[in-house]
N, C-alpha and C. Protein backbone atom coordinates (compact mmCIF):
# COMPACT_ATOMS: atom_id res chain seq x y z
N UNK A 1 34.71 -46.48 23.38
CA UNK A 1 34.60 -45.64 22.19
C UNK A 1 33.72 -46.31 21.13
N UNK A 2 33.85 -47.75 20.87
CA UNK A 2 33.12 -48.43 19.85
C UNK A 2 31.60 -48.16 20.17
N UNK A 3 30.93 -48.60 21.56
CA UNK A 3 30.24 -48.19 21.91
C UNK A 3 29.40 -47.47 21.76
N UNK A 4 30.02 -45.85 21.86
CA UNK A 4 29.64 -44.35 21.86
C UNK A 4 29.31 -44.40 20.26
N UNK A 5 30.40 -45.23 19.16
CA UNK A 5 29.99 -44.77 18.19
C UNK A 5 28.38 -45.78 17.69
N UNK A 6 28.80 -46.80 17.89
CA UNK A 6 27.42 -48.10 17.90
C UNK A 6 26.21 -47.35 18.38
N UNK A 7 26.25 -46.52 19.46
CA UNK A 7 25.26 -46.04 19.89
C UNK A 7 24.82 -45.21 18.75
N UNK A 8 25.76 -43.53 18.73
CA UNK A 8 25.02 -43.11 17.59
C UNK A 8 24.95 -43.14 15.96
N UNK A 9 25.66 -44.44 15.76
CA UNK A 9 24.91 -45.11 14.27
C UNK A 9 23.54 -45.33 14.60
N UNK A 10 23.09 -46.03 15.67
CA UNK A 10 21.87 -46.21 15.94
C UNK A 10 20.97 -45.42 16.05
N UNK A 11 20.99 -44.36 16.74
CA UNK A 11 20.09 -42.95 16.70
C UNK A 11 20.08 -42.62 15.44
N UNK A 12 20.82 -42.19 14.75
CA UNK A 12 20.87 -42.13 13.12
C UNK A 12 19.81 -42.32 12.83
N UNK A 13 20.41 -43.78 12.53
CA UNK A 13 19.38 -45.15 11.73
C UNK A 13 17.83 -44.77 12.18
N UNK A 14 17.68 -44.51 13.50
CA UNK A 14 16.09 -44.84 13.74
C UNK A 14 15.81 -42.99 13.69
N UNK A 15 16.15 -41.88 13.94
CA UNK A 15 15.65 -40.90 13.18
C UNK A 15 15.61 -40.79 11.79
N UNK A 16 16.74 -41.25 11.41
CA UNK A 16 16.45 -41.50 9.47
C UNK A 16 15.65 -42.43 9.21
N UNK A 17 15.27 -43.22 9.91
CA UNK A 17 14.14 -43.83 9.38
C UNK A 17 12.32 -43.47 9.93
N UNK A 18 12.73 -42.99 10.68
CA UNK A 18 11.13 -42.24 11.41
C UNK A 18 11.15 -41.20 10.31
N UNK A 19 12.26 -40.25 9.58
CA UNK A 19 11.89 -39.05 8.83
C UNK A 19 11.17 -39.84 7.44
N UNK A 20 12.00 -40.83 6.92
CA UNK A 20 11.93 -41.66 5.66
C UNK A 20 10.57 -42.17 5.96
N UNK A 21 10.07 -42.91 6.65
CA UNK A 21 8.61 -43.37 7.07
C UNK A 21 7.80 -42.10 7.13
N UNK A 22 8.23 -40.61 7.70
CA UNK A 22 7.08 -40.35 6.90
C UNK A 22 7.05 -39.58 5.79
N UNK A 23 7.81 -39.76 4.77
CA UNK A 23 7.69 -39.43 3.42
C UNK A 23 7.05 -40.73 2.70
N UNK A 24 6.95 -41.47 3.19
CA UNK A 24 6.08 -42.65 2.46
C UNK A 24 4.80 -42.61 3.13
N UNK A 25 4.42 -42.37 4.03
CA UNK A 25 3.38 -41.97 4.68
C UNK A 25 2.65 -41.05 3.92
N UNK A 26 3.00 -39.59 3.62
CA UNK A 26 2.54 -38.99 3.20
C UNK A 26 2.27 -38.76 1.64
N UNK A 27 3.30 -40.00 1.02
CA UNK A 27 3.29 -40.10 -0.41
C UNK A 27 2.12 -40.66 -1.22
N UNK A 28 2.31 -42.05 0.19
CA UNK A 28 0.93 -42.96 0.18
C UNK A 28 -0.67 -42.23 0.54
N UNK A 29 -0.48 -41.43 1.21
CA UNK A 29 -1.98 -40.70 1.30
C UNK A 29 -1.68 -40.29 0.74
N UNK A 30 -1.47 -39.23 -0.07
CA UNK A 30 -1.57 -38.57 -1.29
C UNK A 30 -2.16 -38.89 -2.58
N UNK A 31 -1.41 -40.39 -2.94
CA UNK A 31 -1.90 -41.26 -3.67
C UNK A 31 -3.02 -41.76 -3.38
N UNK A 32 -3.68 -42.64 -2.38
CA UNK A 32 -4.63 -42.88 -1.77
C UNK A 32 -6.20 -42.09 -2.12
N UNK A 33 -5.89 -40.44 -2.01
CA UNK A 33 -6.57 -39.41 -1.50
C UNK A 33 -7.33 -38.70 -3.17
N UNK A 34 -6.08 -38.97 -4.05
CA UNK A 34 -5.82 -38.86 -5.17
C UNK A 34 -6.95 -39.43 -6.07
N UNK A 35 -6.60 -41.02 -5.54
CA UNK A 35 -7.67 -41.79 -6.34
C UNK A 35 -9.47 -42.36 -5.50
N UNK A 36 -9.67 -41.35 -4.38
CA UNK A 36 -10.83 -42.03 -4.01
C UNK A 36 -10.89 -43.32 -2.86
N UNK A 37 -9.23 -43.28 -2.23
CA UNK A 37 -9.24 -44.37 -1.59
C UNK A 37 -9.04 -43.87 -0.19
N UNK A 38 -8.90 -44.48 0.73
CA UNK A 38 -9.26 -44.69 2.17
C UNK A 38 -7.89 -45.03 2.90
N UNK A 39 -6.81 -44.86 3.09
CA UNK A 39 -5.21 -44.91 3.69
C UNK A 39 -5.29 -45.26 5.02
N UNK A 40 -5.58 -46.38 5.26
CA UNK A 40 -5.23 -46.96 6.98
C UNK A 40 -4.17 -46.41 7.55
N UNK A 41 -4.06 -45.31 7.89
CA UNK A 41 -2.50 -44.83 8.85
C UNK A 41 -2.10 -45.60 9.46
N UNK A 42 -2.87 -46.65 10.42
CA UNK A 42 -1.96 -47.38 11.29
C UNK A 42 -1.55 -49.07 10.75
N UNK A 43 -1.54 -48.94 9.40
CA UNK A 43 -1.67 -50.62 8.86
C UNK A 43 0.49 -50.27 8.36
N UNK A 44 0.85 -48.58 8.87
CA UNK A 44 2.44 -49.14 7.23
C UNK A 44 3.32 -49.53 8.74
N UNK A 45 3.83 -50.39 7.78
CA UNK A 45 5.25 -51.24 8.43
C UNK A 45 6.33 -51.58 7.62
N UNK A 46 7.41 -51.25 7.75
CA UNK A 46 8.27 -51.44 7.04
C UNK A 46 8.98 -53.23 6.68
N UNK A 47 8.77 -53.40 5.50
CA UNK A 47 9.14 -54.64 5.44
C UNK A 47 10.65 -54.79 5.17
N UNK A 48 11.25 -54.15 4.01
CA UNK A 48 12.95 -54.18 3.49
C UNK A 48 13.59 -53.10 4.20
N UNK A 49 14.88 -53.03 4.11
CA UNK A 49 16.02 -52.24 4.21
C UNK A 49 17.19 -53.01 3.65
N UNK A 50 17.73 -51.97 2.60
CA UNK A 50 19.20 -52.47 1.83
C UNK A 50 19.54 -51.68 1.45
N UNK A 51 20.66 -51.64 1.13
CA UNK A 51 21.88 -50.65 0.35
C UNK A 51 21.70 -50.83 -1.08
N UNK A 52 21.52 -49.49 -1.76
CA UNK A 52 21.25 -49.23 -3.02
C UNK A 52 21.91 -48.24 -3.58
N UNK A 53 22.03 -48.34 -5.20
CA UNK A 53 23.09 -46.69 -5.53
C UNK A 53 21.99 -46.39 -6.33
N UNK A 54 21.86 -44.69 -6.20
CA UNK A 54 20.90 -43.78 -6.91
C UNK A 54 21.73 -43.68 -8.14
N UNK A 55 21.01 -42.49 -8.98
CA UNK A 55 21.45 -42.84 -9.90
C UNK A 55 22.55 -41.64 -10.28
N UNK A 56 23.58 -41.56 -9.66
CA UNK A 56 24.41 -40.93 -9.32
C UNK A 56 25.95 -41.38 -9.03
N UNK A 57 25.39 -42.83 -8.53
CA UNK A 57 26.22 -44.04 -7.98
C UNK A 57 26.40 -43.92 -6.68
N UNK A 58 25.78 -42.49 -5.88
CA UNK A 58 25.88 -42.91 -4.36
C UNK A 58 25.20 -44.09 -3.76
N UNK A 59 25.59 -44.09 -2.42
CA UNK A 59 25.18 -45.25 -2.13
C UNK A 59 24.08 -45.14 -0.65
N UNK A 60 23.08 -45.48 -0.88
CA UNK A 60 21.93 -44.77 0.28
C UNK A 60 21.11 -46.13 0.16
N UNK A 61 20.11 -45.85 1.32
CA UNK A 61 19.39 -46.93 2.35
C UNK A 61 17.82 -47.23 0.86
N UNK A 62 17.58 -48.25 1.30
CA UNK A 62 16.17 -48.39 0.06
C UNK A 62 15.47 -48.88 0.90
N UNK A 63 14.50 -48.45 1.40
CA UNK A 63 13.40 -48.36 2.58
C UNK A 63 12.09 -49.15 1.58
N UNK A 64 11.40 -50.44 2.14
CA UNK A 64 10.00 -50.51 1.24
C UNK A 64 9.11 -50.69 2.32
N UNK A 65 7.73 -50.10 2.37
CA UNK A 65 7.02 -49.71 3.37
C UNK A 65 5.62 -50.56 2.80
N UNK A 66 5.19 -51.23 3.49
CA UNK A 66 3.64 -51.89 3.20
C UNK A 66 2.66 -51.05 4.03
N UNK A 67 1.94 -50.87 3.31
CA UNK A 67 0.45 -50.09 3.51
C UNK A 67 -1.19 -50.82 3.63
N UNK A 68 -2.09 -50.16 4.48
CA UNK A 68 -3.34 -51.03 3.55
C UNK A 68 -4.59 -49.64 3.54
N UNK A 69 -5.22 -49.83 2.20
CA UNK A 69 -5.96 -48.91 2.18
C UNK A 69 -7.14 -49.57 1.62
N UNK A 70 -8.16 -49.24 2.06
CA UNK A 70 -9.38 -49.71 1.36
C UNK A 70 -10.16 -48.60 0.77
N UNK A 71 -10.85 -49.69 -0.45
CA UNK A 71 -11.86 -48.70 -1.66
C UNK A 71 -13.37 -48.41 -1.32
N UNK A 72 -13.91 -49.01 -0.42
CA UNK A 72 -15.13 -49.53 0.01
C UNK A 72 -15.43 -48.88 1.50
N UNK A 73 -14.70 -49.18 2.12
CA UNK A 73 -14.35 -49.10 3.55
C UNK A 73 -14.54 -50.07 4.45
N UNK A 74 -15.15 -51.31 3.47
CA UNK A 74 -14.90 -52.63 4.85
C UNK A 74 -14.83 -53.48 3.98
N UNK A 75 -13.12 -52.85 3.56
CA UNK A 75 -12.14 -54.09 3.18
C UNK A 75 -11.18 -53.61 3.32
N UNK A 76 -10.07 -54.15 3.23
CA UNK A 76 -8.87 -53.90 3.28
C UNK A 76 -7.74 -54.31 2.09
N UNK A 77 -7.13 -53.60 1.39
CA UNK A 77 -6.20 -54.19 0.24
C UNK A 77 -4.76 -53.71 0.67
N UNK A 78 -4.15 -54.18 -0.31
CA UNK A 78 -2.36 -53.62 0.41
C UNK A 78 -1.82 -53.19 -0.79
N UNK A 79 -1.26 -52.15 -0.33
CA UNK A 79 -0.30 -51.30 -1.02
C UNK A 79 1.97 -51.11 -0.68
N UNK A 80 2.29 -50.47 -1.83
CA UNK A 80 3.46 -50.15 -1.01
C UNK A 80 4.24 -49.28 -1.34
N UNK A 81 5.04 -48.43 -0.49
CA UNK A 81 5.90 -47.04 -1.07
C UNK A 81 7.28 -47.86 -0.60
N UNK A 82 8.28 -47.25 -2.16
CA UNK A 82 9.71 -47.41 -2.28
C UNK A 82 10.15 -46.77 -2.36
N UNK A 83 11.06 -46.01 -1.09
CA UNK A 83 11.96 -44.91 -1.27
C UNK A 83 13.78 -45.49 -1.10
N UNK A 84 13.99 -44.54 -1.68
CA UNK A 84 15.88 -44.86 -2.16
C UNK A 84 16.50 -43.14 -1.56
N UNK A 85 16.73 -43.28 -0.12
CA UNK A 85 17.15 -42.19 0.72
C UNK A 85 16.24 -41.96 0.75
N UNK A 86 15.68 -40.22 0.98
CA UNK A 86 14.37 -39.79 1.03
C UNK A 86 13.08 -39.36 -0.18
N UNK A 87 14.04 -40.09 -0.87
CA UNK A 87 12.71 -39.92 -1.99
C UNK A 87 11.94 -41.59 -2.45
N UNK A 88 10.87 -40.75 -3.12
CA UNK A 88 9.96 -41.58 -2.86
C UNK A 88 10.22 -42.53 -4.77
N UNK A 89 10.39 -43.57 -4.29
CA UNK A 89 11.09 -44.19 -5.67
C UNK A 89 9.96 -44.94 -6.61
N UNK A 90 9.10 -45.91 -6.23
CA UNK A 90 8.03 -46.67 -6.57
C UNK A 90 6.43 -46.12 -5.16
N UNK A 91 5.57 -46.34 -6.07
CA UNK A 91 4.38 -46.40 -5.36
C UNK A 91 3.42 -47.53 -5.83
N UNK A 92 3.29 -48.56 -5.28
CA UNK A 92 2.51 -49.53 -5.78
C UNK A 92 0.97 -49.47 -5.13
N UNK A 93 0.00 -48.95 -5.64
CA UNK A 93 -1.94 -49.55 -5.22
C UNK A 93 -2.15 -50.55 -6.60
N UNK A 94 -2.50 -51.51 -5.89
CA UNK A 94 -3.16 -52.50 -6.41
C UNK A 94 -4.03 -52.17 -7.47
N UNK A 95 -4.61 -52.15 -8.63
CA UNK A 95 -5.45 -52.27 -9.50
C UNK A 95 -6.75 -52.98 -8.81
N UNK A 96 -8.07 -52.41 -8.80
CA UNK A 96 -9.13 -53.22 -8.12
C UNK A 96 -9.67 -53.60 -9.57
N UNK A 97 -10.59 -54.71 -8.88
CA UNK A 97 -10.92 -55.92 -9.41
C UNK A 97 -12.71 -55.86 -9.95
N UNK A 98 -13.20 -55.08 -10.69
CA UNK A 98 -14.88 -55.14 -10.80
C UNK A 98 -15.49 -56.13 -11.43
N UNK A 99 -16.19 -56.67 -10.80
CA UNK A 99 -17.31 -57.67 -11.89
C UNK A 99 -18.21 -56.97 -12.55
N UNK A 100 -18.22 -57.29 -13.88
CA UNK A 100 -19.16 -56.26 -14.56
C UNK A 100 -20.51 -57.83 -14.98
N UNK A 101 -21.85 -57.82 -14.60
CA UNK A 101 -22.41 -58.71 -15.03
C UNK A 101 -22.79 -58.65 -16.10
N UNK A 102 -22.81 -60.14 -17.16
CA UNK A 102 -23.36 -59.97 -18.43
C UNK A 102 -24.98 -59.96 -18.47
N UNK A 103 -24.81 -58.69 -19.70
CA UNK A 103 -25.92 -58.40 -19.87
C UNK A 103 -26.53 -58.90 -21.10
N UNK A 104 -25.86 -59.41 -22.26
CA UNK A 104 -26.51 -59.87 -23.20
C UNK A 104 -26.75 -61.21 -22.97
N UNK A 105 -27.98 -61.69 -22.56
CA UNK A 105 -28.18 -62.72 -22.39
C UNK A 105 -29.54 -63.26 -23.11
């Protein structure tokens, strides 16, 4: 019986997390798409999983997903989506970096 149930906690877990992956998937292109940037589909991997309370006080999964998208197209920078259950909680893109050369010289 422990088993049967071990088993489907597990199915759970990995369909709730294939659905949750792709709401960050699609949050992150969005964002990406938004600002002119380039969304590597095959770079997200999930780095965290922990127990978190919304703001409700339930108590649900906090998924953080690393991304890489480039501005250029031959580079690569990293990004990341934070969802708390299925919503999408934080979206982090990096701020890029321009050299502006001086001109009063």
């Amino acid at each position: 019986m422990l088993f049967l149930v071990l088993t489907a906690v597990g199915v759970w877990f990995w369909l709730d997390s294939l659905k949750t992956r792709e709401i960050g998937v699609n949050a992150a292109r969005s964002a990406c798409q938004d600002d002119g940037l380039q969304f590597l589909d095959e770079t997200v991997v999930g780095t965290s999983v922990r127990l978190a309370r919304d703001d409700a006080g339930r108590l649900k999964l906090r998924r953080i997903y690393a991304f890489e998208y480039s501005d250029t197209g031959n580079d690569r920078r990293s990004g990341s989506v934070t969802l708390l259950g299925h919503e999408v909680e934080f979206l982090h893109v990096r701020p890029h970096l321009y050299v502006i050369p001086n001109t009063h010289e």
